[in-house]
Protein backbone atom coordinates (compact mmCIF):
# COMPACT_ATOMS: atom_id res chain seq x y z
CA UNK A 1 -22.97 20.03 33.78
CA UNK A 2 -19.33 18.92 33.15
CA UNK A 3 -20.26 15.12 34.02
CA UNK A 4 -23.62 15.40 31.76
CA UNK A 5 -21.93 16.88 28.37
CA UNK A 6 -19.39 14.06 28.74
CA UNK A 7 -22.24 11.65 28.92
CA UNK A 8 -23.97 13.33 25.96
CA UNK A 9 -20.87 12.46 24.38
CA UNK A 10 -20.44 9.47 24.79
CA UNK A 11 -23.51 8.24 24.45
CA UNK A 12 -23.24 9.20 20.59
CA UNK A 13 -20.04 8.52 20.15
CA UNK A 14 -19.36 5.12 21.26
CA UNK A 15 -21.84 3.67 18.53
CA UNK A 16 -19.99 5.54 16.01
CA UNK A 17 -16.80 4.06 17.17
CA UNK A 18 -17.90 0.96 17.28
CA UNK A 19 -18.95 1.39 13.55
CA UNK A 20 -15.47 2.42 12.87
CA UNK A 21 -13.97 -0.68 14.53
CA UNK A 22 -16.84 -2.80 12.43
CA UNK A 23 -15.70 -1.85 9.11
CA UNK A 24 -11.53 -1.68 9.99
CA UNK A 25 -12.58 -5.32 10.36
CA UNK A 26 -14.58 -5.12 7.43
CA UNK A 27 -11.68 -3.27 5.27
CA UNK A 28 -9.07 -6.45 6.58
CA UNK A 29 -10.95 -8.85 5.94
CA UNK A 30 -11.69 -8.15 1.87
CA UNK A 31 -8.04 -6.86 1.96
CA UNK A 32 -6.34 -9.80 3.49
CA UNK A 33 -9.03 -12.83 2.16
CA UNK A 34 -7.01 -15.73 1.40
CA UNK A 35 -10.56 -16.79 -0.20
CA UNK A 36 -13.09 -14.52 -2.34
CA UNK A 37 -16.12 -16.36 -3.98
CA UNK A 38 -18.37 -14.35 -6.75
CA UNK A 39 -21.71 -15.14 -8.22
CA UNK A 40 -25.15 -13.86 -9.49
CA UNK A 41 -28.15 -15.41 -9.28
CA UNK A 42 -31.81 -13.86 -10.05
CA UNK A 43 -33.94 -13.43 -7.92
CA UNK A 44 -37.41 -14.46 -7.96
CA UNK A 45 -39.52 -11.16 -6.37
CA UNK A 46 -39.25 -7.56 -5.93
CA UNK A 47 -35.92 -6.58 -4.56
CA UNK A 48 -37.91 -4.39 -1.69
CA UNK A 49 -38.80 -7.49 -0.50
CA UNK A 50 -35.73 -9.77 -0.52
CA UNK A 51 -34.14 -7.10 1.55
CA UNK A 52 -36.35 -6.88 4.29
CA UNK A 53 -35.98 -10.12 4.69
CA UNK A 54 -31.56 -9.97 4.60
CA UNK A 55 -32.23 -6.69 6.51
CA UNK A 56 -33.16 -8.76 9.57
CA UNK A 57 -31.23 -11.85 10.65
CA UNK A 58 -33.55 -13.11 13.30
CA UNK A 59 -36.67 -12.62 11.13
CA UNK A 60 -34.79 -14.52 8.26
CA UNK A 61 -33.24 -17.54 10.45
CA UNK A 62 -37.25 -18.08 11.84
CA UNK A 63 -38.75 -18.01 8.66
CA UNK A 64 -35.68 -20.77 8.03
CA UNK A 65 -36.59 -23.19 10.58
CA UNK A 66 -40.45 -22.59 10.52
CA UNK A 67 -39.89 -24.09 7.02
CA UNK A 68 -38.02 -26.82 8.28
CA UNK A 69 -35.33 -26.63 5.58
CA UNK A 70 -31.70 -28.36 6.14
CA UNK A 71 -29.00 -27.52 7.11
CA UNK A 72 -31.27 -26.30 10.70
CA UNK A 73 -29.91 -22.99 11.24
CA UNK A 74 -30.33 -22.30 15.10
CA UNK A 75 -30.18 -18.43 15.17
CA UNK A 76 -30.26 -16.41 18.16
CA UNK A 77 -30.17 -12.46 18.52
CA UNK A 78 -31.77 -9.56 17.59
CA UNK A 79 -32.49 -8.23 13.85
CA UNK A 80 -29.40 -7.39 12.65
CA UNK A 81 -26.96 -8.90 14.61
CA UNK A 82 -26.94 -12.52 15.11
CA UNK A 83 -25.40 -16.02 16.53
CA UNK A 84 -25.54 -18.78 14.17
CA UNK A 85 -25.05 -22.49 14.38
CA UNK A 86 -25.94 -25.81 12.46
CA UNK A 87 -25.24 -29.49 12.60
CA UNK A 88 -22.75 -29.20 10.03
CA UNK A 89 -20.06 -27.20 12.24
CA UNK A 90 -20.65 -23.77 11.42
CA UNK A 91 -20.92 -21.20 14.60
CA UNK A 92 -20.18 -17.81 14.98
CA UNK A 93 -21.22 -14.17 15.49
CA UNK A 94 -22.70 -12.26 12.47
CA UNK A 95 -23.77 -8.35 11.92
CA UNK A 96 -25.00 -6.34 9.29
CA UNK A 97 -21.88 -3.72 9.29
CA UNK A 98 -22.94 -1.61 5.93
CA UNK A 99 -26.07 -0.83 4.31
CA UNK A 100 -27.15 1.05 1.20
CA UNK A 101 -29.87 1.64 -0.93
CA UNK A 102 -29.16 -1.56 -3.12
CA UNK A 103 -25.57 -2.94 -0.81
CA UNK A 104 -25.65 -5.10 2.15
CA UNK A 105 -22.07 -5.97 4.02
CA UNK A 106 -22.45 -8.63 6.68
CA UNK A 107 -19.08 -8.99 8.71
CA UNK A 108 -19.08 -12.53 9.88
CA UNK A 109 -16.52 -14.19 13.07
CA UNK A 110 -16.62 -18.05 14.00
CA UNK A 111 -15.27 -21.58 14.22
CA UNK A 112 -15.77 -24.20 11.83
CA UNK A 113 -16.19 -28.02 12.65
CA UNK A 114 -16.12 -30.21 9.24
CA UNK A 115 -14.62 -33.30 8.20
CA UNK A 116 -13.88 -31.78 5.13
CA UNK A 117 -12.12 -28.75 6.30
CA UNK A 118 -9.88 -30.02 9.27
CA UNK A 119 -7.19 -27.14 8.56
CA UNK A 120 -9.59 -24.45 8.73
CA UNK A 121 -10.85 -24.12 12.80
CA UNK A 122 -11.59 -20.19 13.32
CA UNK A 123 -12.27 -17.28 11.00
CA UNK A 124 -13.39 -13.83 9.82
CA UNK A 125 -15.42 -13.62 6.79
CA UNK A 126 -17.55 -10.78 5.08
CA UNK A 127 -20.77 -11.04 2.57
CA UNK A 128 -21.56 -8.76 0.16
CA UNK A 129 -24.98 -8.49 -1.14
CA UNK A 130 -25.71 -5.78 -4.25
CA UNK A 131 -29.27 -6.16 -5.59
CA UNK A 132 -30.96 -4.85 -8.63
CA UNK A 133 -34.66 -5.45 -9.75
CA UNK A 134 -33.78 -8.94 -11.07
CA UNK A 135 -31.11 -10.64 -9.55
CA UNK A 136 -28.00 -10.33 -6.12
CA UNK A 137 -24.82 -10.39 -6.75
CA UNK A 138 -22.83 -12.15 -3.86
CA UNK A 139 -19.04 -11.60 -2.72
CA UNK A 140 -17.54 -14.16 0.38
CA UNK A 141 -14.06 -13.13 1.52
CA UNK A 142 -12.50 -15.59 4.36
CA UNK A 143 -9.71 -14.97 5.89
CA UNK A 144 -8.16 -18.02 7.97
CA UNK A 145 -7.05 -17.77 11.75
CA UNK A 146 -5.27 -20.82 11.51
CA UNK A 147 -3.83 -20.42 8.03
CA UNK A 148 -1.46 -18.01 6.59
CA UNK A 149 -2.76 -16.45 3.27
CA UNK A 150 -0.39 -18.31 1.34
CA UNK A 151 -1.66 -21.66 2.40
CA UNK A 152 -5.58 -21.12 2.36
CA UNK A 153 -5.00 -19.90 -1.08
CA UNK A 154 -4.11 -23.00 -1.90
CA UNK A 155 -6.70 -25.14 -0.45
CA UNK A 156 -9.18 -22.12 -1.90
CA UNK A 157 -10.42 -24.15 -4.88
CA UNK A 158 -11.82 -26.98 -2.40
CA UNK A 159 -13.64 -23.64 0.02
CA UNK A 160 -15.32 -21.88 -2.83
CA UNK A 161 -16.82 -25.20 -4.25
CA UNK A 162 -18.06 -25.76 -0.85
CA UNK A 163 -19.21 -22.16 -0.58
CA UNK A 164 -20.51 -22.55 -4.06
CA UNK A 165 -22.49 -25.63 -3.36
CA UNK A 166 -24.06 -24.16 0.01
CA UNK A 167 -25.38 -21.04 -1.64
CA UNK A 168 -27.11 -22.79 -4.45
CA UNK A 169 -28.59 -25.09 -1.93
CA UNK A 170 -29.85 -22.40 0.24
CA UNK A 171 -30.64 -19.90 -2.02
CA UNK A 172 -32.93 -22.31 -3.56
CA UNK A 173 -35.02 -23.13 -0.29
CA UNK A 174 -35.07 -19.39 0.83
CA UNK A 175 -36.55 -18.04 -2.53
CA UNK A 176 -39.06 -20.44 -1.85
CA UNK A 177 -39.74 -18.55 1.40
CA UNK A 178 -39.91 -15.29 -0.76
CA UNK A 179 -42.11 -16.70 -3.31
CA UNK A 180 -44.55 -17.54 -0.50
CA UNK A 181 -44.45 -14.33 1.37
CA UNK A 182 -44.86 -12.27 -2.34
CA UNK A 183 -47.95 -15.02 -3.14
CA UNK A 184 -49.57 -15.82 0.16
CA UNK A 185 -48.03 -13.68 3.16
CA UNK A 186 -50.56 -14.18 5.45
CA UNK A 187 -49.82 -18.57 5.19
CA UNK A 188 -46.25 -17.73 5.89
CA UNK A 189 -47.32 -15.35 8.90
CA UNK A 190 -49.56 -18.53 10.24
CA UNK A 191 -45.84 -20.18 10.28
CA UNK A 192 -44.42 -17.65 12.97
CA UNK A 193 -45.14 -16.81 16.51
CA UNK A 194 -44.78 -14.18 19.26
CA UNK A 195 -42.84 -10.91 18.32
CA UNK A 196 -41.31 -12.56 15.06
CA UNK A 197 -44.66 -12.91 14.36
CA UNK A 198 -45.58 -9.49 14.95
CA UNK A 199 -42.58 -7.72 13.06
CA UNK A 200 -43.21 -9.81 9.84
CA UNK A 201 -46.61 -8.46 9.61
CA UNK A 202 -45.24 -4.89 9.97
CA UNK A 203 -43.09 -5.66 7.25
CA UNK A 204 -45.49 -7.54 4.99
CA UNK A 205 -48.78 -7.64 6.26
CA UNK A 206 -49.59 -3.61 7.05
């Protein structure tokens, strides 16, 4: 009895800590960010939609490559929580650590490989994502493992024009994706296979 309430424990409990430990990182990371990055950009289709798609990492980073857009993402993991990498020298671990009605937080931990960014080798970084019916408002904070705050401050102008350029970039290509799957969901479906397959057409298709 003893041995099966302390299971029952921590079987709910460890999740919860684990949650905790998420968003101490979370909390350091926006505290400590030796880089923050802001914009809003409208969004082209009901925001139900565009987060279903940011709801699920995997989902999102097939849809990516089944489009064939650049830079190719290769995304491993389940739903929420992720591994990313792409030919420009980005890797790391990402997780959806928050989530509201209209707020996403996505805590973020990697390496970075990039001629243009030989100071900055390892990382923590956090996205937030607040939607309303007609546009997202984005936050980046990046906090340096290689750099004190002082210094990546300093070399922050260069980062958020880089961060500034990717998101316009991508953003582009993926509304494309959501314009499709508001206009013609069952061509984008045609795109995917297997289980990724299967859980778009729960989302979109039922």
């Amino acid at each position: 009895m003893h041995r099966g309430f302390c299971f029952f424990v921590a079987f709910f409990l460890a999740p919860m800590m684990a949650h905790s430990a998420i968003m101490d990182d979370v909390d350091e990371v926006m505290k400590e960010a030796g880089v923050v990055y802001e914009t809003s950009i409208e969004i082209p289709c009901e925001e139900e939609m565009f987060l279903k798609v940011v709801d699920d990492l995997s989902l999102a980073g097939a849809l990516w490559r089944a489009y064939g857009f650049a830079p190719s993402y290769e995304v491993s993991g389940m739903d929420d929580s992720v591994h990313v990498s792409d030919p420009t020298g980005l890797e790391g671990d990402v997780l959806l650590a928050e989530k509201s009605d209209s707020t996403r937080v996505y805590f973020a931990r990697g390496r970075v490989s990039h001629w243009a960014f030989p100071f900055l080798n390892s990382g923590k970084a956090v996205f937030r994502i607040v939607t309303s019916e007609s546009d997202v408002g984005i936050e980046v904070f990046l906090v340096s493992s290689d750099l004190p705050r002082s210094m990546l401050r300093v070399v922050s102008p260069l980062i958020r024009a880089h961060i500034r350029n990717r998101l316009i970039l991508n953003m582009a290509d993926f509304f494309i994706i959501l314009q499709d799957i508001e206009a013609k969901p069952e061509e984008v479906a045609n795109r995917l296979q297997g289980d990724i397959r299967r859980r778009f057409e729960i989302l979109f298709l039922k």
